[in-house]
N, C-alpha and C. Protein backbone atom coordinates (compact mmCIF):
# COMPACT_ATOMS: atom_id res chain seq x y z
N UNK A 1 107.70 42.75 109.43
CA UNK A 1 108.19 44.09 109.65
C UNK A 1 108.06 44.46 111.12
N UNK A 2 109.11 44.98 111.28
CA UNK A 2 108.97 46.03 113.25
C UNK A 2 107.54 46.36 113.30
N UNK A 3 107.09 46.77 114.50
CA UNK A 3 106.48 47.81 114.51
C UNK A 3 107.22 49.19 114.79
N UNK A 4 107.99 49.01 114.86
CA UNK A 4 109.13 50.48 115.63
C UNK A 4 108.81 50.90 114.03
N UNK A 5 109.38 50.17 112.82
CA UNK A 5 109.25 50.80 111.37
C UNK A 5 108.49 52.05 110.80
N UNK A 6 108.85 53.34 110.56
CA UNK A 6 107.78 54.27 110.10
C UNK A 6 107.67 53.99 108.50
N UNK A 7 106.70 54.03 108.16
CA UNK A 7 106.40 53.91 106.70
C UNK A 7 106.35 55.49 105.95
N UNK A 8 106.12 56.26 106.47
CA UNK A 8 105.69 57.81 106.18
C UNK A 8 106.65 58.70 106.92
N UNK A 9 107.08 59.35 106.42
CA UNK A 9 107.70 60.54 107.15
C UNK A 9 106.52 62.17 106.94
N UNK A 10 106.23 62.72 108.22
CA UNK A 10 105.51 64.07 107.73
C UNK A 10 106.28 65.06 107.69
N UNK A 11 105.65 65.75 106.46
CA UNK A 11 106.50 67.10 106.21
C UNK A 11 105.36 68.21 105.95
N UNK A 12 106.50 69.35 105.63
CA UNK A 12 105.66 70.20 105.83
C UNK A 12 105.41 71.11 103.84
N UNK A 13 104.47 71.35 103.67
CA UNK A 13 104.27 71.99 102.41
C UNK A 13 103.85 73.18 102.25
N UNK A 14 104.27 73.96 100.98
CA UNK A 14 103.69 75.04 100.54
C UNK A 14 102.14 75.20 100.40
N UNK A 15 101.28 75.62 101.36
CA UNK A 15 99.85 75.69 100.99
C UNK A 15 99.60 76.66 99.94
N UNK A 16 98.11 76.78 99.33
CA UNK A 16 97.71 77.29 98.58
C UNK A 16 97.75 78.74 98.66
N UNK A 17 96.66 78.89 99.75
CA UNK A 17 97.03 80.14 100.86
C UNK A 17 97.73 80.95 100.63
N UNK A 18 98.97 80.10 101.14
CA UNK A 18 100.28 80.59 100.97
C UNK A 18 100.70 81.55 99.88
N UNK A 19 100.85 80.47 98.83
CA UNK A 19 101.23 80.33 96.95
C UNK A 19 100.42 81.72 96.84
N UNK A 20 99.16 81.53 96.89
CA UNK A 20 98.27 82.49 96.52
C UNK A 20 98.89 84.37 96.83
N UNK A 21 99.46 84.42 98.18
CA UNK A 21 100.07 85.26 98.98
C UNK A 21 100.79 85.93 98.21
N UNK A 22 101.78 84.70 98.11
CA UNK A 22 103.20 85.58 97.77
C UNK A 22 103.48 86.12 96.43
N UNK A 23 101.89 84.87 95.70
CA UNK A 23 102.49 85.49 94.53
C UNK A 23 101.72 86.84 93.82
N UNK A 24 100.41 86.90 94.67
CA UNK A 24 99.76 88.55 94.77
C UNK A 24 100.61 89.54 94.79
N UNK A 25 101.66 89.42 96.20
CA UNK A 25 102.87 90.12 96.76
C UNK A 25 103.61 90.43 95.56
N UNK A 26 104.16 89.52 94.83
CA UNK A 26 105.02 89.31 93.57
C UNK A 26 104.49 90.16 92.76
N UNK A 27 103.32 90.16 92.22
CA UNK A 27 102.22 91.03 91.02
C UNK A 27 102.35 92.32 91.45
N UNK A 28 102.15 92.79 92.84
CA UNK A 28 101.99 93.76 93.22
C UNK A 28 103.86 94.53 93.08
N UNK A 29 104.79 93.76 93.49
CA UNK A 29 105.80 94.49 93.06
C UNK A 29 106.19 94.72 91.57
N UNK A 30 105.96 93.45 90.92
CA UNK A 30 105.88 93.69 89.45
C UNK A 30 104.95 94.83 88.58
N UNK A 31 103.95 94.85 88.86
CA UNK A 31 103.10 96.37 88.90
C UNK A 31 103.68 97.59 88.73
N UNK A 32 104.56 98.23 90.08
CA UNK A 32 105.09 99.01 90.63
C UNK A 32 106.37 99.47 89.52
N UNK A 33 106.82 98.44 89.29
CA UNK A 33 107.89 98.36 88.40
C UNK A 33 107.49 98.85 86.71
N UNK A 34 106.03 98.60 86.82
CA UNK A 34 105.40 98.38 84.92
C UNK A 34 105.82 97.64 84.24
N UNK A 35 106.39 96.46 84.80
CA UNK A 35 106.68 95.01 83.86
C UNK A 35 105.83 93.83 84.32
N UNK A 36 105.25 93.69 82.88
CA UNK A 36 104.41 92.72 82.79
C UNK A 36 105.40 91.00 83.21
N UNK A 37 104.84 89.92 84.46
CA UNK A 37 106.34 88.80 84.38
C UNK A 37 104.62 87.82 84.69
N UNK A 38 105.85 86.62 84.62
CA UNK A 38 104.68 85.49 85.24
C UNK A 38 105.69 85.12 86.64
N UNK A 39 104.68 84.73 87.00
CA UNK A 39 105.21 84.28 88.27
C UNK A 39 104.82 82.81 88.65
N UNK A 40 105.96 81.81 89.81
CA UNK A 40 104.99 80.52 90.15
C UNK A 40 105.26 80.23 91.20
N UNK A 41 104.49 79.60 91.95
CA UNK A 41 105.04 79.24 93.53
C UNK A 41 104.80 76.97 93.02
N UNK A 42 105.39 76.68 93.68
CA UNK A 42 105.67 74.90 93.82
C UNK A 42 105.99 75.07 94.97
N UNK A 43 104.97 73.62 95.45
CA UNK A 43 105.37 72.99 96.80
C UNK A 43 106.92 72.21 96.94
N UNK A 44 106.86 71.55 97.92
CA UNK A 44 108.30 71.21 98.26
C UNK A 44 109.25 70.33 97.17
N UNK A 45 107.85 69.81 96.84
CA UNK A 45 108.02 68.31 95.79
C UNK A 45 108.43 69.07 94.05
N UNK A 46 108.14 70.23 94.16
CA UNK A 46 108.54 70.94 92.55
C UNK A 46 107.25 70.99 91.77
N UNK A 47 105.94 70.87 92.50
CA UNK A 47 105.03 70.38 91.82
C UNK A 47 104.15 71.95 92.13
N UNK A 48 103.05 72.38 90.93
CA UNK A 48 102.92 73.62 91.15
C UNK A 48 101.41 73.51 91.83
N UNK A 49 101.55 75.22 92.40
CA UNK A 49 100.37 75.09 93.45
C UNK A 49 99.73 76.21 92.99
N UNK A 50 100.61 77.14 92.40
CA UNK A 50 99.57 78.87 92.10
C UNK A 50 100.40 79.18 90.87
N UNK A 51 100.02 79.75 89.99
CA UNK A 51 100.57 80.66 88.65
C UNK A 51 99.82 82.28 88.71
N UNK A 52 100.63 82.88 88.30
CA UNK A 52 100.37 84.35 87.74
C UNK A 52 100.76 84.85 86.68
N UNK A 53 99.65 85.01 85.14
CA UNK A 53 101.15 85.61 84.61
C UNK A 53 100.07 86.96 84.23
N UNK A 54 100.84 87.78 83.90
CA UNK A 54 100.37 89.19 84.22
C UNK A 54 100.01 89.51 82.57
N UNK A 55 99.08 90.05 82.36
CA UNK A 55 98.29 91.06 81.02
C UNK A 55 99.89 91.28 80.24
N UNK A 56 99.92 90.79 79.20
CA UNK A 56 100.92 91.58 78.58
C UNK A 56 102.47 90.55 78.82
N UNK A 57 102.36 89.62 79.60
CA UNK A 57 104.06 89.06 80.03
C UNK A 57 103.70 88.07 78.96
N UNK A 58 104.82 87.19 78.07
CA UNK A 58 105.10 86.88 77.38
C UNK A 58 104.93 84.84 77.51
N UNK A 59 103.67 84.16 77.00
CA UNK A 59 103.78 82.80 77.52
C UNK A 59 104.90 81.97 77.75
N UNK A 60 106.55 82.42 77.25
CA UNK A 60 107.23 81.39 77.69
C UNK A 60 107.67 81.70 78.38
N UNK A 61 107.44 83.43 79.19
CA UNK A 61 107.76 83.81 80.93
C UNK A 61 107.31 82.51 81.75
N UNK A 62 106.37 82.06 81.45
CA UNK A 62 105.76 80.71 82.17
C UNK A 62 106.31 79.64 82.72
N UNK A 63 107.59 78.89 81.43
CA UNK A 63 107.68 77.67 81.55
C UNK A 63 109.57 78.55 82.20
N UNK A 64 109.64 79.37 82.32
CA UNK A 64 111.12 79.84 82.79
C UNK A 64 110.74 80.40 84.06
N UNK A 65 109.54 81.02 84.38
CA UNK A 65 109.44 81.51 85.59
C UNK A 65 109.20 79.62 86.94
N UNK A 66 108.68 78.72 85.98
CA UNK A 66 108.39 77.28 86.47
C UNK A 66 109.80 76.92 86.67
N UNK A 67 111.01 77.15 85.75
CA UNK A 67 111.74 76.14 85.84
C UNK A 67 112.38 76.93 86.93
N UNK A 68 112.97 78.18 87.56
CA UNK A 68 113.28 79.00 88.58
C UNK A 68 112.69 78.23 89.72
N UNK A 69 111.58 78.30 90.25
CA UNK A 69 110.77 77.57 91.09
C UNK A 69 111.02 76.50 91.73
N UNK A 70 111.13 75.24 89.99
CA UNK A 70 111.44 73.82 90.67
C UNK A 70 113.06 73.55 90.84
N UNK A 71 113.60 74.50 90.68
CA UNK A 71 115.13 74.23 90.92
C UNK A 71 115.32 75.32 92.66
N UNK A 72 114.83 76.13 92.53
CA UNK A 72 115.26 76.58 94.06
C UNK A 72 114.19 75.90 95.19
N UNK A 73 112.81 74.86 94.68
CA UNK A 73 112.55 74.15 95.99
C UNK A 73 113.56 72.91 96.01
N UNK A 74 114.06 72.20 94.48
CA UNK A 74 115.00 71.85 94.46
C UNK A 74 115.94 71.58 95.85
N UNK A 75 116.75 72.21 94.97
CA UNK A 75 118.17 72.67 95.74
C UNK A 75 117.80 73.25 97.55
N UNK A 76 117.15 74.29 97.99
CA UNK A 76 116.19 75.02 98.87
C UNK A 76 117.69 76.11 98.67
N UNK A 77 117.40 76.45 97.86
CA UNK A 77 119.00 77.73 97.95
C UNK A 77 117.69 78.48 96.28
N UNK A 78 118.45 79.92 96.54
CA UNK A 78 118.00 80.28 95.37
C UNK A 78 118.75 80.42 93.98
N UNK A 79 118.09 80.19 93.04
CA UNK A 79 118.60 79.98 91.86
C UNK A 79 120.36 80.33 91.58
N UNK A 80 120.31 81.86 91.71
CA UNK A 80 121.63 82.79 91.64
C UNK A 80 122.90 82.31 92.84
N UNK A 81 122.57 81.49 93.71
CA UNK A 81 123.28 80.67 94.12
C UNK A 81 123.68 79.05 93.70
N UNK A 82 122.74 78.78 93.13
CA UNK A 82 122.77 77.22 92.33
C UNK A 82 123.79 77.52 91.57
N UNK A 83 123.75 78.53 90.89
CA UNK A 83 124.75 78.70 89.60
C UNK A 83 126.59 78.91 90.14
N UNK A 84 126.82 79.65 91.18
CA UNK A 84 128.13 79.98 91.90
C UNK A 84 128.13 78.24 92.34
N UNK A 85 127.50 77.44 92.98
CA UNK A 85 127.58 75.88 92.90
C UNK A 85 127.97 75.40 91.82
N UNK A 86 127.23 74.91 90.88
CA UNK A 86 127.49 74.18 89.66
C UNK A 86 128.78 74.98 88.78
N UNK A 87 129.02 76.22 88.79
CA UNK A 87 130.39 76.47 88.01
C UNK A 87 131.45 76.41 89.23
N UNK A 88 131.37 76.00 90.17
CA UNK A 88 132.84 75.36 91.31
C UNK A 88 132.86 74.10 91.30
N UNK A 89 131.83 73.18 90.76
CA UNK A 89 132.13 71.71 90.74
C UNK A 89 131.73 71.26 89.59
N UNK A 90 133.31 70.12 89.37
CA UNK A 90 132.86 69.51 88.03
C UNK A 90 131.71 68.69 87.69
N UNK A 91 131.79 67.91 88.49
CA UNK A 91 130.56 66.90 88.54
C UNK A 91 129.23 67.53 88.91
N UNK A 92 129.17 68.85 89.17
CA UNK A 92 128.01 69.51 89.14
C UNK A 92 127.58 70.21 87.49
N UNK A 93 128.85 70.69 86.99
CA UNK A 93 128.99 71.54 85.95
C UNK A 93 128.47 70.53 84.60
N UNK A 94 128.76 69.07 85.07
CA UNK A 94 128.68 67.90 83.95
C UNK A 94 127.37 67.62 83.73
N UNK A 95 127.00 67.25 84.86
CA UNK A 95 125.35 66.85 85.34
C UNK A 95 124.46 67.50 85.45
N UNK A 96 124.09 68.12 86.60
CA UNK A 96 123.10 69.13 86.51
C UNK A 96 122.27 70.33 85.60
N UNK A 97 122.99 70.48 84.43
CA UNK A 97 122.44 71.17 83.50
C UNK A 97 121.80 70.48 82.36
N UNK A 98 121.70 69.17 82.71
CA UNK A 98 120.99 68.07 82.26
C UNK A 98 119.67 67.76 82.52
N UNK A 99 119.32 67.88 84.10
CA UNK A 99 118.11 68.26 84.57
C UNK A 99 116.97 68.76 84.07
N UNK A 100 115.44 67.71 83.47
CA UNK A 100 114.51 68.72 83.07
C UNK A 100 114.54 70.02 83.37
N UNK A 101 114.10 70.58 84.58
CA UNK A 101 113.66 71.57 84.53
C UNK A 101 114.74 72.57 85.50
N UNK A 102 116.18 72.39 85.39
CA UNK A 102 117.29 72.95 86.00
C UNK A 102 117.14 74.17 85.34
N UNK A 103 117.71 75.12 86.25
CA UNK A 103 117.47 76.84 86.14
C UNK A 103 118.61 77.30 86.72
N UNK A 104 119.88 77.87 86.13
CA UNK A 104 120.27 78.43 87.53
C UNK A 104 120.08 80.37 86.96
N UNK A 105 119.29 80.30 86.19
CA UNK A 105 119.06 82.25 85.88
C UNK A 105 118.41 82.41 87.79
N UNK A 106 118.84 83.93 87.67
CA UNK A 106 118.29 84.61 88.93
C UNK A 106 116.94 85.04 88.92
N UNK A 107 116.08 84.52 90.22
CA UNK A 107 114.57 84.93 90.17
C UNK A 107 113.79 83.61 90.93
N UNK A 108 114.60 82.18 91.20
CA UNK A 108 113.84 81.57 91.69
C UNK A 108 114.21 81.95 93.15
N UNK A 109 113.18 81.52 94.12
CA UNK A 109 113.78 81.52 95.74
C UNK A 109 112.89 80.66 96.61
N UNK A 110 113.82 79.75 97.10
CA UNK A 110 112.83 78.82 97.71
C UNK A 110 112.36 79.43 99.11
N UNK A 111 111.09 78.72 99.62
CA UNK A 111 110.26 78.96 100.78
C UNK A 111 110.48 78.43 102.12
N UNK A 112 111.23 78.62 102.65
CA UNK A 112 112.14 78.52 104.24
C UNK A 112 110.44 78.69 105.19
N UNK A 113 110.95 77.18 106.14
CA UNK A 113 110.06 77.80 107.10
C UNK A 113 110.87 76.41 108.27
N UNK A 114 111.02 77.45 109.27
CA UNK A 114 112.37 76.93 110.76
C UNK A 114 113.26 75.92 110.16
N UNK A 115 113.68 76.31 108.70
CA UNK A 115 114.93 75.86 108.15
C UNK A 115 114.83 74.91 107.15
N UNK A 116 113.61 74.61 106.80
CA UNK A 116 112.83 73.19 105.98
C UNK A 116 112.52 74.16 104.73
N UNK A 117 112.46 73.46 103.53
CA UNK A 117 112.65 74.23 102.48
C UNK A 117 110.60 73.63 102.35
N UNK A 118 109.92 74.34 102.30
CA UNK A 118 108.51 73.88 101.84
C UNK A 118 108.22 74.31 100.34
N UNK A 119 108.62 74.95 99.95
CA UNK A 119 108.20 75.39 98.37
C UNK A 119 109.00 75.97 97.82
N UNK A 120 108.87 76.49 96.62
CA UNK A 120 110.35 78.09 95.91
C UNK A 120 109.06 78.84 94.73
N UNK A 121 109.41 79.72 94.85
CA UNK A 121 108.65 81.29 93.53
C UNK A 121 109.64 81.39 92.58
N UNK A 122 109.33 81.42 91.46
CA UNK A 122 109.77 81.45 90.57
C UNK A 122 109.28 82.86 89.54
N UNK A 123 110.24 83.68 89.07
CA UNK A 123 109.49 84.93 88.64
C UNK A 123 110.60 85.34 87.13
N UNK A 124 109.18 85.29 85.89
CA UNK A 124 110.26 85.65 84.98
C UNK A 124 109.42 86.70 84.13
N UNK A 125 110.23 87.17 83.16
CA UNK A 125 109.33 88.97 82.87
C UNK A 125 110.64 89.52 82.36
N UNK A 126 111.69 90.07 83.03
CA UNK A 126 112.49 91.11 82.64
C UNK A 126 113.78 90.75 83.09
N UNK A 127 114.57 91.66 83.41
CA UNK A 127 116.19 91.14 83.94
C UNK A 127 115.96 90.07 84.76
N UNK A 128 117.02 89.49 84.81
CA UNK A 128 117.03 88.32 86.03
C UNK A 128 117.18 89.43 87.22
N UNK A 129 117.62 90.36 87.17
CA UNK A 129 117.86 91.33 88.34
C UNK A 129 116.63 91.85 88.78
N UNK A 130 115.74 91.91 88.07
CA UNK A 130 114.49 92.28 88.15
C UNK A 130 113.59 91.40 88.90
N UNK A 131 113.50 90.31 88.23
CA UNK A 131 113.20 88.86 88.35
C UNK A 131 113.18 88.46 89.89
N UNK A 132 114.88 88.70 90.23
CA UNK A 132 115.05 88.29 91.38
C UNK A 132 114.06 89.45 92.33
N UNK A 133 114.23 90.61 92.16
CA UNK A 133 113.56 91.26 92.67
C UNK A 133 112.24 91.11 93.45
N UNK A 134 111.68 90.93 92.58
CA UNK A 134 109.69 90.41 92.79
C UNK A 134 109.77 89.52 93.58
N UNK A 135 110.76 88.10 93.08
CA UNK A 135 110.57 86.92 93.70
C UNK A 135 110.66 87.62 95.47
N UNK A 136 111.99 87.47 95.46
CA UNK A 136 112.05 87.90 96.50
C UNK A 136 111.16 88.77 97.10
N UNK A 137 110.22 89.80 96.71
CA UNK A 137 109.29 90.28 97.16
C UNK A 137 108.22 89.50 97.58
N UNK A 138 107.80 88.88 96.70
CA UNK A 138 106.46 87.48 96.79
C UNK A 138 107.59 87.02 98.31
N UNK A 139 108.34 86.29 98.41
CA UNK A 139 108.51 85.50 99.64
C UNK A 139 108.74 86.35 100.78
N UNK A 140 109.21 87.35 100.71
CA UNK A 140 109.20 88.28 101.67
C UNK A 140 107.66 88.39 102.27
N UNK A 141 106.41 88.63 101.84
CA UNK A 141 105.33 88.61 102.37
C UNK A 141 104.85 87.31 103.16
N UNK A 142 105.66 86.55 103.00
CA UNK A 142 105.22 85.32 103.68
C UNK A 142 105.67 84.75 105.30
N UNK A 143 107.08 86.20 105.18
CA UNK A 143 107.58 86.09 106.26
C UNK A 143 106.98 87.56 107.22
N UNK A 144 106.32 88.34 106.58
CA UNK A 144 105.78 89.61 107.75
C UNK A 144 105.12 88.86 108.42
């Protein structure tokens, strides 16, 4: 083998820290609202780093607020855009909803940092309109 050869590429990930942050942020808008949701943050890889699910939100908010998550670190687009994707292409429309843990409901949003997708929040509880809401709140704190 070269030595020029890299074996590793470094990247960058969703810390705990982080996870922990946004998804306080998230609780705290969900609160505000009086809907009980769960919430999840995943690192880049789709793999989870923090959960929340709130007094009262419903256990399979869990595995839908997860699948939001690993489809917008996924993709690094958020969920409610995955979906305007996959219904404009066939071979998206065929495939992709095949995907363990493919989501395109509104509420996931992945974690941008100088254009690199490091993680996505995933938030489920009430409307997807709602949903999206929080999420987007949780990641919003990550950028003040």
């Amino acid at each position: 083998m070269s030595a020029d050869l890299a074996i590793a590429a470094p990247y960058s990930s969703l810390t705990l820290e982080a996870a922990n942050a946004a998804l306080a942020a998230g609780v705290s808008a969900a609160q505000a609202m009086g809907i009980p949701m769960s919430l999840i943050a995943v690192d880049r890889a789709g793999q989870i780093v923090a959960t929340a699910r709130m007094n009262g939100a419903s256990a399979m908010t869990l595995d839908i607020a997860f699948r939001k998550a690993w489809t917008s670190a996924m993709a690094s687009a958020p969920t409610a855009y995955i979906k305007d994707f996959v219904t404009s292409d066939q071979g998206s429309t065929m495939s992709m909803p095949h995907l363990t843990n493919f989501s395109v409901i509104a509420g996931g949003i992945p974690v941008m940092v100088d254009g690199a997708c490091v993680g996505g929040v995933g938030v489920s509880g009430a409307s997807a309109d709602l949903d999206l809401k929080v999420a987007e709140a949780a990641v919003a704190a990550l950028q003040a």
